[in-house]
N, C-alpha and C. Protein backbone atom coordinates (compact mmCIF):
# COMPACT_ATOMS: atom_id res chain seq x y z
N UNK A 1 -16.11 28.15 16.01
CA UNK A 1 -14.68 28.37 15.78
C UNK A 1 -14.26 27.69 14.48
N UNK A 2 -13.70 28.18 13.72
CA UNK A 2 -12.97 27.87 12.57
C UNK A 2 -11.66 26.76 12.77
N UNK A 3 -11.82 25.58 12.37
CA UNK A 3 -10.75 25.04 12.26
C UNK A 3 -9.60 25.60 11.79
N UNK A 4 -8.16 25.19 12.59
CA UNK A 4 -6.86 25.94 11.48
C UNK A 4 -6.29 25.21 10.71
N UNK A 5 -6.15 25.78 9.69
CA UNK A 5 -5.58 25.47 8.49
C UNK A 5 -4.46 24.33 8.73
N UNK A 6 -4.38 23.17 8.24
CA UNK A 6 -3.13 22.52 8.27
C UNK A 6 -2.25 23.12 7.51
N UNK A 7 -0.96 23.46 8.82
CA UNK A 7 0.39 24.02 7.75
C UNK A 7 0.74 22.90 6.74
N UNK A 8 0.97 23.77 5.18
CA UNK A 8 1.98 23.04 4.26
C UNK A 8 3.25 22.01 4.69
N UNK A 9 3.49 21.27 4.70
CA UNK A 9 5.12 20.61 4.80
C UNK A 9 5.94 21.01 3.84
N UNK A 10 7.19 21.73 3.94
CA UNK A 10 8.27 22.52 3.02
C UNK A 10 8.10 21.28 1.91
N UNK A 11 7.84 20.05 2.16
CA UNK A 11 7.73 19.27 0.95
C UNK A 11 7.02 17.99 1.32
N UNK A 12 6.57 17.30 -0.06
CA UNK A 12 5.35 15.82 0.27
C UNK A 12 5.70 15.13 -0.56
N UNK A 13 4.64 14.19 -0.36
CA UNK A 13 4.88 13.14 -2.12
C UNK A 13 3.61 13.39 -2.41
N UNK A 14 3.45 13.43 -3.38
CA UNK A 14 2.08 13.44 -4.22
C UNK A 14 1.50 12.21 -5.31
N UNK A 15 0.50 11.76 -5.24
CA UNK A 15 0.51 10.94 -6.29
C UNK A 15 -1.22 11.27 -7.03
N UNK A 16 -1.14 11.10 -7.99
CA UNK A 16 -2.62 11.18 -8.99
C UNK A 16 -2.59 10.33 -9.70
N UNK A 17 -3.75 9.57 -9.41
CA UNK A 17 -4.40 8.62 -10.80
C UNK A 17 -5.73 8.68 -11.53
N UNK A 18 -6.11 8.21 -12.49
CA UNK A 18 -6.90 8.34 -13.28
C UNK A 18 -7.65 6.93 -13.51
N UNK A 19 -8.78 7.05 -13.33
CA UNK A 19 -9.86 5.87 -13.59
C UNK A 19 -10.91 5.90 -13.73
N UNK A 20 -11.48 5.26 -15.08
CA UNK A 20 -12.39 5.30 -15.88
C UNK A 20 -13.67 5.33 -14.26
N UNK A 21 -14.50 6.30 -15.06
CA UNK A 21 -15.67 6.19 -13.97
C UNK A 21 -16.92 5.17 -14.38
N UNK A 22 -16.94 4.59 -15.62
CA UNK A 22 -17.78 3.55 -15.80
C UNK A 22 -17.07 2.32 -15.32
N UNK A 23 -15.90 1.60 -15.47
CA UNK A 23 -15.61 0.50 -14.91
C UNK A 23 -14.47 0.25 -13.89
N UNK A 24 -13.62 1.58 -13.68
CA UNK A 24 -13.27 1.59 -12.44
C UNK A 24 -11.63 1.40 -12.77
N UNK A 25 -11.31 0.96 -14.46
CA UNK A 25 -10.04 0.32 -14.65
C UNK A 25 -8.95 2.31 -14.82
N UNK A 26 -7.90 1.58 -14.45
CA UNK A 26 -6.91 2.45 -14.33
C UNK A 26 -6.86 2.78 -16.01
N UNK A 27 -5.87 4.31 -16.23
CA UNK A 27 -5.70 4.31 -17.67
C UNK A 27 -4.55 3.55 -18.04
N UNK A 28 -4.35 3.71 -19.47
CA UNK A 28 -3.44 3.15 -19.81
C UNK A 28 -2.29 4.35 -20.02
N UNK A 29 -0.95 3.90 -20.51
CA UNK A 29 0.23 4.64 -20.83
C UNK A 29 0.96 4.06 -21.72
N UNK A 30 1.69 5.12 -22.62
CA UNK A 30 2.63 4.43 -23.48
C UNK A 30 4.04 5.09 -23.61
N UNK A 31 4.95 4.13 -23.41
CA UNK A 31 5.94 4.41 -23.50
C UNK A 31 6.90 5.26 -24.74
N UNK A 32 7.27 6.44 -24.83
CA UNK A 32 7.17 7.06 -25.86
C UNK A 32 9.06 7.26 -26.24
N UNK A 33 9.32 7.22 -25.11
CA UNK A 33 10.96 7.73 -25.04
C UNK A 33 10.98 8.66 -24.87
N UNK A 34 12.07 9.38 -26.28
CA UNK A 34 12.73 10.86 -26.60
C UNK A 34 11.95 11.58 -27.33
N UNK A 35 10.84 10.57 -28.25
CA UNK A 35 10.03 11.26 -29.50
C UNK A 35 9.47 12.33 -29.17
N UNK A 36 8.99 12.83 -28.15
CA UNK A 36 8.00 14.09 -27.97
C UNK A 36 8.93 14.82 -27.22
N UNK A 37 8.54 15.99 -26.69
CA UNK A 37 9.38 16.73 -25.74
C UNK A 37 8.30 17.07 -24.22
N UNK A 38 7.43 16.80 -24.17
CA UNK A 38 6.21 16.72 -23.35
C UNK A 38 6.99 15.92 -21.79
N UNK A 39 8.16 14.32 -22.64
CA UNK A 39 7.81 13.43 -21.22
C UNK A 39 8.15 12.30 -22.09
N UNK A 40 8.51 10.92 -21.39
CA UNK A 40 8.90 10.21 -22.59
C UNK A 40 8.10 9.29 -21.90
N UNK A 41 6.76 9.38 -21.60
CA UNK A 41 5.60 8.55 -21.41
C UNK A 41 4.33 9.61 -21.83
N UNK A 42 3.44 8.43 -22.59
CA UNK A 42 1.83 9.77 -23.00
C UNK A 42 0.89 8.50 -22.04
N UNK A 43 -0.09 9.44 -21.67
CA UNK A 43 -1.47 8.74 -20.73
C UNK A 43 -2.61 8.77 -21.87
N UNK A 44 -2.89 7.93 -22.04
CA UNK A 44 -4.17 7.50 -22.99
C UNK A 44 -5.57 7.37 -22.30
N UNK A 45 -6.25 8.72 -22.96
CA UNK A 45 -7.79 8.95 -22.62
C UNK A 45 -8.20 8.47 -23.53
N UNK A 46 -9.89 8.25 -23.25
CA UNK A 46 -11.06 8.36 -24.69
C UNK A 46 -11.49 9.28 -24.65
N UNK A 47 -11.66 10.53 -25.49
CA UNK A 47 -12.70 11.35 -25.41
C UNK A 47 -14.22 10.66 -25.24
N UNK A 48 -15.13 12.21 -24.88
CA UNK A 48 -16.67 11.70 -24.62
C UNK A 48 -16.57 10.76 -23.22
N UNK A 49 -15.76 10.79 -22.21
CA UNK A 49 -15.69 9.94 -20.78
C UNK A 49 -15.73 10.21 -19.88
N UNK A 50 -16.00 9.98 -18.72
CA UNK A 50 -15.67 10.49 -17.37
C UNK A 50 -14.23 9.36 -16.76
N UNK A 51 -13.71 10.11 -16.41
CA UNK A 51 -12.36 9.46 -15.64
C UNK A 51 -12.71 10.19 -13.71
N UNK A 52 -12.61 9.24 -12.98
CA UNK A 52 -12.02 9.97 -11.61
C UNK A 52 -11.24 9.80 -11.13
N UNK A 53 -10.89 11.49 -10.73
CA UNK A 53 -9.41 11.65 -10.85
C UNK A 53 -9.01 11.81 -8.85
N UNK A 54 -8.23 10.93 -8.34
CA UNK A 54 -7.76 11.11 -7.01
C UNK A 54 -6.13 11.44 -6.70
N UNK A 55 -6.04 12.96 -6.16
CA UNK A 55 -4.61 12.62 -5.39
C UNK A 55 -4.81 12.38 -4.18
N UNK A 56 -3.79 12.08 -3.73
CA UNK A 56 -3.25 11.71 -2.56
C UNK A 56 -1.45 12.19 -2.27
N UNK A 57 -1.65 12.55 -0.90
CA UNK A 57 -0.19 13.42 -0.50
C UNK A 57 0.04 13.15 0.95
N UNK A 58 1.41 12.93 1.19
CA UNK A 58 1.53 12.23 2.69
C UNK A 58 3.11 13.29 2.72
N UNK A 59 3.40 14.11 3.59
CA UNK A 59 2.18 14.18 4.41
C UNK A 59 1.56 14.88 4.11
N UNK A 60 -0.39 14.82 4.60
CA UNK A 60 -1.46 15.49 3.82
C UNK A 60 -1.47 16.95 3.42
N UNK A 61 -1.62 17.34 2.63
CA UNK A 61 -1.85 18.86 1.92
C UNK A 61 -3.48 19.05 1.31
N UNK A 62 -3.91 20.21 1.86
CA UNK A 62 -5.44 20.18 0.92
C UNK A 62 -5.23 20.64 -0.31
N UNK A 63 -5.31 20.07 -1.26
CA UNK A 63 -6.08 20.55 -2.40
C UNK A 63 -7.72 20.90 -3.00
N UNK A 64 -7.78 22.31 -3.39
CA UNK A 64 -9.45 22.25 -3.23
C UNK A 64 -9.52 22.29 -4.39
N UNK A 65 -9.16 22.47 -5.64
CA UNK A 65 -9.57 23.05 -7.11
C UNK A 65 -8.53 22.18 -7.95
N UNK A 66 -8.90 21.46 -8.96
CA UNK A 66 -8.33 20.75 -10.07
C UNK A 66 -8.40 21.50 -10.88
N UNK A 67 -7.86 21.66 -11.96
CA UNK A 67 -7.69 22.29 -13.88
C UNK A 67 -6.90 21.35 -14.20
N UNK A 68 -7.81 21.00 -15.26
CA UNK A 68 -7.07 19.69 -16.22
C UNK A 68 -7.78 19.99 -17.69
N UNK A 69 -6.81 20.28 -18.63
CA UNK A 69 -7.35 20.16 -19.81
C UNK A 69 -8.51 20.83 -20.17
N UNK A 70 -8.40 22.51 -19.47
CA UNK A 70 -9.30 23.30 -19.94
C UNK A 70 -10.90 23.43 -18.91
N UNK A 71 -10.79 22.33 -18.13
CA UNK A 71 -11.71 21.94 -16.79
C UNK A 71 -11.43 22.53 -15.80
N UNK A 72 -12.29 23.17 -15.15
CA UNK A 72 -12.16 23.94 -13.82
C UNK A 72 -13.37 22.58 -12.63
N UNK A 73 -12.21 21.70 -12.02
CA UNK A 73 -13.12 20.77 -10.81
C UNK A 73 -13.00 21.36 -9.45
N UNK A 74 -14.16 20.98 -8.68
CA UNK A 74 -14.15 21.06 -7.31
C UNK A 74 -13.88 19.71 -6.91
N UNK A 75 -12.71 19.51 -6.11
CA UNK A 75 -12.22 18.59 -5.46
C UNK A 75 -13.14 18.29 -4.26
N UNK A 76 -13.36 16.85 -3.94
CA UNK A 76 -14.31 16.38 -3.02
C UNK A 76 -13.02 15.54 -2.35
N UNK A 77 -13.19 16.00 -0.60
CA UNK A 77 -12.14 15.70 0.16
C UNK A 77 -12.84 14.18 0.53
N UNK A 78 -11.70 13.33 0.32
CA UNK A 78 -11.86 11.69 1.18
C UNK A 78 -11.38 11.47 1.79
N UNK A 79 -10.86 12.21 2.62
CA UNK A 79 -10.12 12.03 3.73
C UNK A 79 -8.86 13.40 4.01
N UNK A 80 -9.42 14.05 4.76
CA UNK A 80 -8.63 15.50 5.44
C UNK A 80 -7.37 14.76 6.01
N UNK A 81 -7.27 14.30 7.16
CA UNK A 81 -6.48 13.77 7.31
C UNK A 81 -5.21 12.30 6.77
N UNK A 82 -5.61 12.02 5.56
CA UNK A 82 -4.89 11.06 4.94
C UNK A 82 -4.61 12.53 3.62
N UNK A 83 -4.97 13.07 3.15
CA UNK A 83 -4.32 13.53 2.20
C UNK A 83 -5.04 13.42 0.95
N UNK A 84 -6.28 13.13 1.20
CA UNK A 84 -7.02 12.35 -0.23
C UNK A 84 -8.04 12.60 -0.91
N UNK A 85 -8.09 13.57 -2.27
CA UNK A 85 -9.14 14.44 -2.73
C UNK A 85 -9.58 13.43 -3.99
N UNK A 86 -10.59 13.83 -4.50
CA UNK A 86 -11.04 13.45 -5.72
C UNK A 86 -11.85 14.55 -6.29
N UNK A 87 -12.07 13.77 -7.84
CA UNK A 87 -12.84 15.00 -8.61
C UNK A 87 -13.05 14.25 -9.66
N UNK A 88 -14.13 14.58 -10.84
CA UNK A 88 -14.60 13.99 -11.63
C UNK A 88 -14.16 15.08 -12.73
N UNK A 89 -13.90 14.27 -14.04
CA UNK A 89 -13.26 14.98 -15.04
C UNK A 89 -13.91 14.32 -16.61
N UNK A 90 -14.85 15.08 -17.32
CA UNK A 90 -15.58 14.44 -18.46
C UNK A 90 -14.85 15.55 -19.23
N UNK A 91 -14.16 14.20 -20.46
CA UNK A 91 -13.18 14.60 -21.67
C UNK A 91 -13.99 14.77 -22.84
N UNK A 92 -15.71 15.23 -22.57
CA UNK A 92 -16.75 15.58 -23.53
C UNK A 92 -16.03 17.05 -24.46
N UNK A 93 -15.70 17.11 -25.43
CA UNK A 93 -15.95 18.62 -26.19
C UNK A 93 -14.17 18.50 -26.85
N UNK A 94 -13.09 17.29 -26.08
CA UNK A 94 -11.26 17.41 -26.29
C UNK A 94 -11.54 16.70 -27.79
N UNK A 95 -10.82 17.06 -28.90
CA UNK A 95 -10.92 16.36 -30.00
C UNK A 95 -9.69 15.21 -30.10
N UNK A 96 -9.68 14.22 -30.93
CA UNK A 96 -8.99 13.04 -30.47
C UNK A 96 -8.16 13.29 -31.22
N UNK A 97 -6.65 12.87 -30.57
CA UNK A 97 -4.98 13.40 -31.16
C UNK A 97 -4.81 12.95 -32.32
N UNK A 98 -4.13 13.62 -33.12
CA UNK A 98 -3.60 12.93 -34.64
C UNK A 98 -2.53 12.11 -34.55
N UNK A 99 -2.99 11.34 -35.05
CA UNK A 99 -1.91 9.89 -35.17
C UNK A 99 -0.11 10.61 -35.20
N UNK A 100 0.44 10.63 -34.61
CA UNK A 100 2.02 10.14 -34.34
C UNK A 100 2.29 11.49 -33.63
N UNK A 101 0.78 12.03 -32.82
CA UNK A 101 0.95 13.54 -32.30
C UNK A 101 0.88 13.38 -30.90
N UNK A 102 1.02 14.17 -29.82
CA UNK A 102 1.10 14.26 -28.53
C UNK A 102 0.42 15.63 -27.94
N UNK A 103 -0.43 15.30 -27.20
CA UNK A 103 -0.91 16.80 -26.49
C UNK A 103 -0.29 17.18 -25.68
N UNK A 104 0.24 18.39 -24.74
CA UNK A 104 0.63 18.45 -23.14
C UNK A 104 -0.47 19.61 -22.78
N UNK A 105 -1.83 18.56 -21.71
CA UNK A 105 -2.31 19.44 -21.26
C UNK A 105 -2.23 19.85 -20.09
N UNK A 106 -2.68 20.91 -19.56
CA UNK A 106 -2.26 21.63 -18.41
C UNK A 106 -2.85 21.33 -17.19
N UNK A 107 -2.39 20.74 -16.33
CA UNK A 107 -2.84 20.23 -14.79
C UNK A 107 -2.44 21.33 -13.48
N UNK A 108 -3.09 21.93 -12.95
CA UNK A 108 -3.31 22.62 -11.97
C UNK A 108 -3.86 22.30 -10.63
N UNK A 109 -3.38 22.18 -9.54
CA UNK A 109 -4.03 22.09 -8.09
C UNK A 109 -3.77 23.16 -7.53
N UNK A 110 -4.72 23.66 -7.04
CA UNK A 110 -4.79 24.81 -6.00
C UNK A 110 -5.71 24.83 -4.65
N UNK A 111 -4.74 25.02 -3.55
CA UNK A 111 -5.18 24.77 -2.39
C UNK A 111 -4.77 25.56 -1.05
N UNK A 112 -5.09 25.75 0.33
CA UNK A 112 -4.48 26.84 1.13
C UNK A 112 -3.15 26.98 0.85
N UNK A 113 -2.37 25.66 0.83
CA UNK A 113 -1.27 25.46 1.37
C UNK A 113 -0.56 25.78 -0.19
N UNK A 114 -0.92 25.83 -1.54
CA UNK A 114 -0.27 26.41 -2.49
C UNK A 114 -0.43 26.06 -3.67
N UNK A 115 -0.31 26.19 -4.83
CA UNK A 115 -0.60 25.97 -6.73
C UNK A 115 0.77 25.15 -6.90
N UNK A 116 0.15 24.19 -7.26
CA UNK A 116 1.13 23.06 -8.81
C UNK A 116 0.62 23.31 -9.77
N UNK A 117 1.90 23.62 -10.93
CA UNK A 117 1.33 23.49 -11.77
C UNK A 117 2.25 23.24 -12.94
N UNK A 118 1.68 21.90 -13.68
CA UNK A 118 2.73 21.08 -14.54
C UNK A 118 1.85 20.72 -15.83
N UNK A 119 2.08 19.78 -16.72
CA UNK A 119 1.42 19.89 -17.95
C UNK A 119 2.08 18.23 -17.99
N UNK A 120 0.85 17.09 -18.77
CA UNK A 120 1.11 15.92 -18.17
C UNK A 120 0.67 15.67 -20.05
N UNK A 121 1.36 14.22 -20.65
CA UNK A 121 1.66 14.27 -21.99
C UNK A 121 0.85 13.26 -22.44
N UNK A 122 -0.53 13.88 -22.89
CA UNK A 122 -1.70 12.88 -23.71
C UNK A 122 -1.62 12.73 -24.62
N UNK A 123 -2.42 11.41 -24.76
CA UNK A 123 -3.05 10.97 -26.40
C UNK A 123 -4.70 11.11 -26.04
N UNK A 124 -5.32 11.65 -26.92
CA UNK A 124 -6.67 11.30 -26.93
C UNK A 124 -7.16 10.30 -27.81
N UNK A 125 -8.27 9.61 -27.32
CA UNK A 125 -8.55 8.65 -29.13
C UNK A 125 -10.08 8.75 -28.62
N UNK A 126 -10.41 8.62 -29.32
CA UNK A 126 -12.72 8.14 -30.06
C UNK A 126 -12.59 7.10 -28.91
N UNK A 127 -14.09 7.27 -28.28
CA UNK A 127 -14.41 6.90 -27.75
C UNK A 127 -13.97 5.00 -27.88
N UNK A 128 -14.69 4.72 -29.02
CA UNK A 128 -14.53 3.38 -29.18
C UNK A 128 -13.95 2.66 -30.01
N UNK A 129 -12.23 3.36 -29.61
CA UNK A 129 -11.05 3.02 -30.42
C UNK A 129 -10.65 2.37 -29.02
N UNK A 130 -10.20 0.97 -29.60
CA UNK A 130 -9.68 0.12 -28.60
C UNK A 130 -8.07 0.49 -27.79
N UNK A 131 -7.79 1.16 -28.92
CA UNK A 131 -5.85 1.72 -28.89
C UNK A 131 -6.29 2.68 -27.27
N UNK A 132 -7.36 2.98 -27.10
CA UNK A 132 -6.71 3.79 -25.43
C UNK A 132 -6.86 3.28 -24.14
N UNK A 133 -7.35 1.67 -24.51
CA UNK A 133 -7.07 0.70 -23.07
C UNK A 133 -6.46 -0.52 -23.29
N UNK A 134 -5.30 0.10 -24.54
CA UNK A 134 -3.99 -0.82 -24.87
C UNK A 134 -3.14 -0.33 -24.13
N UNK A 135 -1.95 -1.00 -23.51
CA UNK A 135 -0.38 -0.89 -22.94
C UNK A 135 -0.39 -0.66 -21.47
N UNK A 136 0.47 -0.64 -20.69
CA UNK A 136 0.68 -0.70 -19.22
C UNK A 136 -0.17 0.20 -18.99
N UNK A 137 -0.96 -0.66 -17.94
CA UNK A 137 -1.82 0.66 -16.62
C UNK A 137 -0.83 0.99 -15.82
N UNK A 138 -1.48 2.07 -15.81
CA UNK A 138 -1.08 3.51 -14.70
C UNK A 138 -1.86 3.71 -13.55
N UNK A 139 -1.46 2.94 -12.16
CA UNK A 139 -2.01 3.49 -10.89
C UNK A 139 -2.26 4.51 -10.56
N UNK A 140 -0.89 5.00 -10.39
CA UNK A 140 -0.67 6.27 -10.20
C UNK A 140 0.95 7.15 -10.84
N UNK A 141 0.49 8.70 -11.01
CA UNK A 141 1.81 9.07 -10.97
C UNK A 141 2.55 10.08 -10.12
N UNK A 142 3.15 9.60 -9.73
CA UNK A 142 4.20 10.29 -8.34
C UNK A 142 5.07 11.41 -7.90
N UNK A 143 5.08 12.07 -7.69
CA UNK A 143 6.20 12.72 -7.52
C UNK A 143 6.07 13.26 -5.89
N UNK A 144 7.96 13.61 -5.80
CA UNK A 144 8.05 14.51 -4.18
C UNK A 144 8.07 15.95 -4.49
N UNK A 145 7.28 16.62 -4.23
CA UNK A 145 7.16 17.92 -4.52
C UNK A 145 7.89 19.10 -2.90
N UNK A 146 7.87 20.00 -3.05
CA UNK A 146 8.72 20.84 -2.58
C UNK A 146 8.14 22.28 -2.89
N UNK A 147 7.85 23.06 -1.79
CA UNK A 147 7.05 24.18 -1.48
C UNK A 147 7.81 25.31 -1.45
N UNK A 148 7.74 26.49 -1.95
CA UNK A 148 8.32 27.73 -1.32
C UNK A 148 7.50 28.64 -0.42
N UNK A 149 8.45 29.81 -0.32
CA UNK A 149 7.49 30.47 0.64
C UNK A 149 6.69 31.01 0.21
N UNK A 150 6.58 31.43 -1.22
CA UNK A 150 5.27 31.84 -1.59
C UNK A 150 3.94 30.99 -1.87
N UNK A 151 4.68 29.91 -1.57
CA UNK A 151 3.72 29.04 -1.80
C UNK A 151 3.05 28.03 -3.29
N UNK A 152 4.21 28.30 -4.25
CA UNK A 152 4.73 27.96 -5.62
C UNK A 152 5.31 26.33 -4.71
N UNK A 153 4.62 25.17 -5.68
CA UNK A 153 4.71 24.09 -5.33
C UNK A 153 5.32 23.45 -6.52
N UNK A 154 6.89 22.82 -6.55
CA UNK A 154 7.66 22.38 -7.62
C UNK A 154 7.41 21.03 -7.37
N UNK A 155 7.54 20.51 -8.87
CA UNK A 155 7.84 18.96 -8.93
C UNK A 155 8.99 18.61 -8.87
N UNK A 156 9.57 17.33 -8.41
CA UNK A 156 10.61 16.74 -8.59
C UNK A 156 10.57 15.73 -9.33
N UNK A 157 11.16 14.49 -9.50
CA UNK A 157 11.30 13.56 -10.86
C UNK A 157 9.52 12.50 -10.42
N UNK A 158 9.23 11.94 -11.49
CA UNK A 158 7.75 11.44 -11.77
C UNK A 158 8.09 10.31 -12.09
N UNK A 159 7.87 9.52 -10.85
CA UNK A 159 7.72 7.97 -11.06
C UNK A 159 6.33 7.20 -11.37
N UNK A 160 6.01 6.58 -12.39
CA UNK A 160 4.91 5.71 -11.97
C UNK A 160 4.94 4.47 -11.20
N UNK A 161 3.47 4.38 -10.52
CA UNK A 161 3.37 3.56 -9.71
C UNK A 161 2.73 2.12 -10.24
C-alpha cells in the first residue's frame, strides 16, 4: 500500500539555510539597503564550493526538487515528519560578481503539495577572496508562505534568523 500523501497546510513557515559543506559555517550576508532592487540584503557565496542547503517547514510540507542558480537538486528527506529536506549545491562553473553588482538567482522548490518560486540576492566572489565569509551569518531565511488551490506557493515578508 502506498502511503498518502500529506495534505499541504493553506499555509507554513519555511526556513532555508546555507552551509559551507567543508566546515559546516553558515554563510555570510550583507546588508545592502535600497541600492539593488533584488532585496536590501545580498548572501555571499564562493564560487568553486559546495554549500548544504536545508529547509525546513512546520507545519511539514515535502519538498522533493531544489533549482538554485541554474542547478537542478534532489532533495534528501531528514525527516518526513518534522519538515526537513536537504540537498547539496556546488557553485562550480557561477562566475564571481562584479564589484558594486548584485545577482538575483532563481530558487525553486517543487513538491506534491506545490512550487515556490522566488529569486534570492547574491554576491559571488573567488574562491579565496576572504570578502565572502565577511559580515553577519545567516542561519536561516524565513518566511510564512501561503498556498493556493492550484497549488502556487507565495511568500510573505523574509525574516532572517
Amino acid at each position: 500500500s502506498t502511503p498518502m500523501p500529506v495534505s499541504t497546510p493553506s499555509s507554513f513557515t519555511l526556513s532555508i539555510s546555507f552551509k559551507s559543506a567543508d566546515h559546516g559555517e553558515s554563510i555570510a550576508f550583507k546588508v545592502d539597503g535600497r541600492r539593488f532592487e533584488g532585496g536590501q540584503r545580498s548572501l555571499k557565496f564562493a564560487i568553486d564550493s559546495k554549500y548544504t542547503v536545508t529547509v525546513e517547514t512546520k507545519p511539514p510540507v515535502e519538498f522533493l526538487h531544489l533549482h538554485i542558480g541554474g542547478s537542478d537538486l534532489a532533495m534528501r528527506v531528514e525527516g518526513i515528519s518534522t519538515g526537513k529536506f536537504g540537498a547539496d549545491w556546488n557553485t562550480t562553473g557561477i562566475s564571481p560578481t562584479k564589484r558594486g553588482a548584485r545577482e538575483n538567482i532563481g530558487l525553486n522548490l517543487q513538491g506534491p503539495g506545490g512550487v515556490l518560486r522566488t529569486k534570492l540576492q547574491c554576491k559571488f566572489y573567488k574562491k579565496e577572496d576572504s570578502h565572502a565569509s565577511w559580515g553577519h551569518k545567516m542561519n536561516a531565511l524565513q518566511w510564512i508562505c501561503t498556498v493556493d488551490g492550484a497549488g502556487n506557493i507565495s511568500l510573505g515578508e523574509e525574516n532572517v534568523k
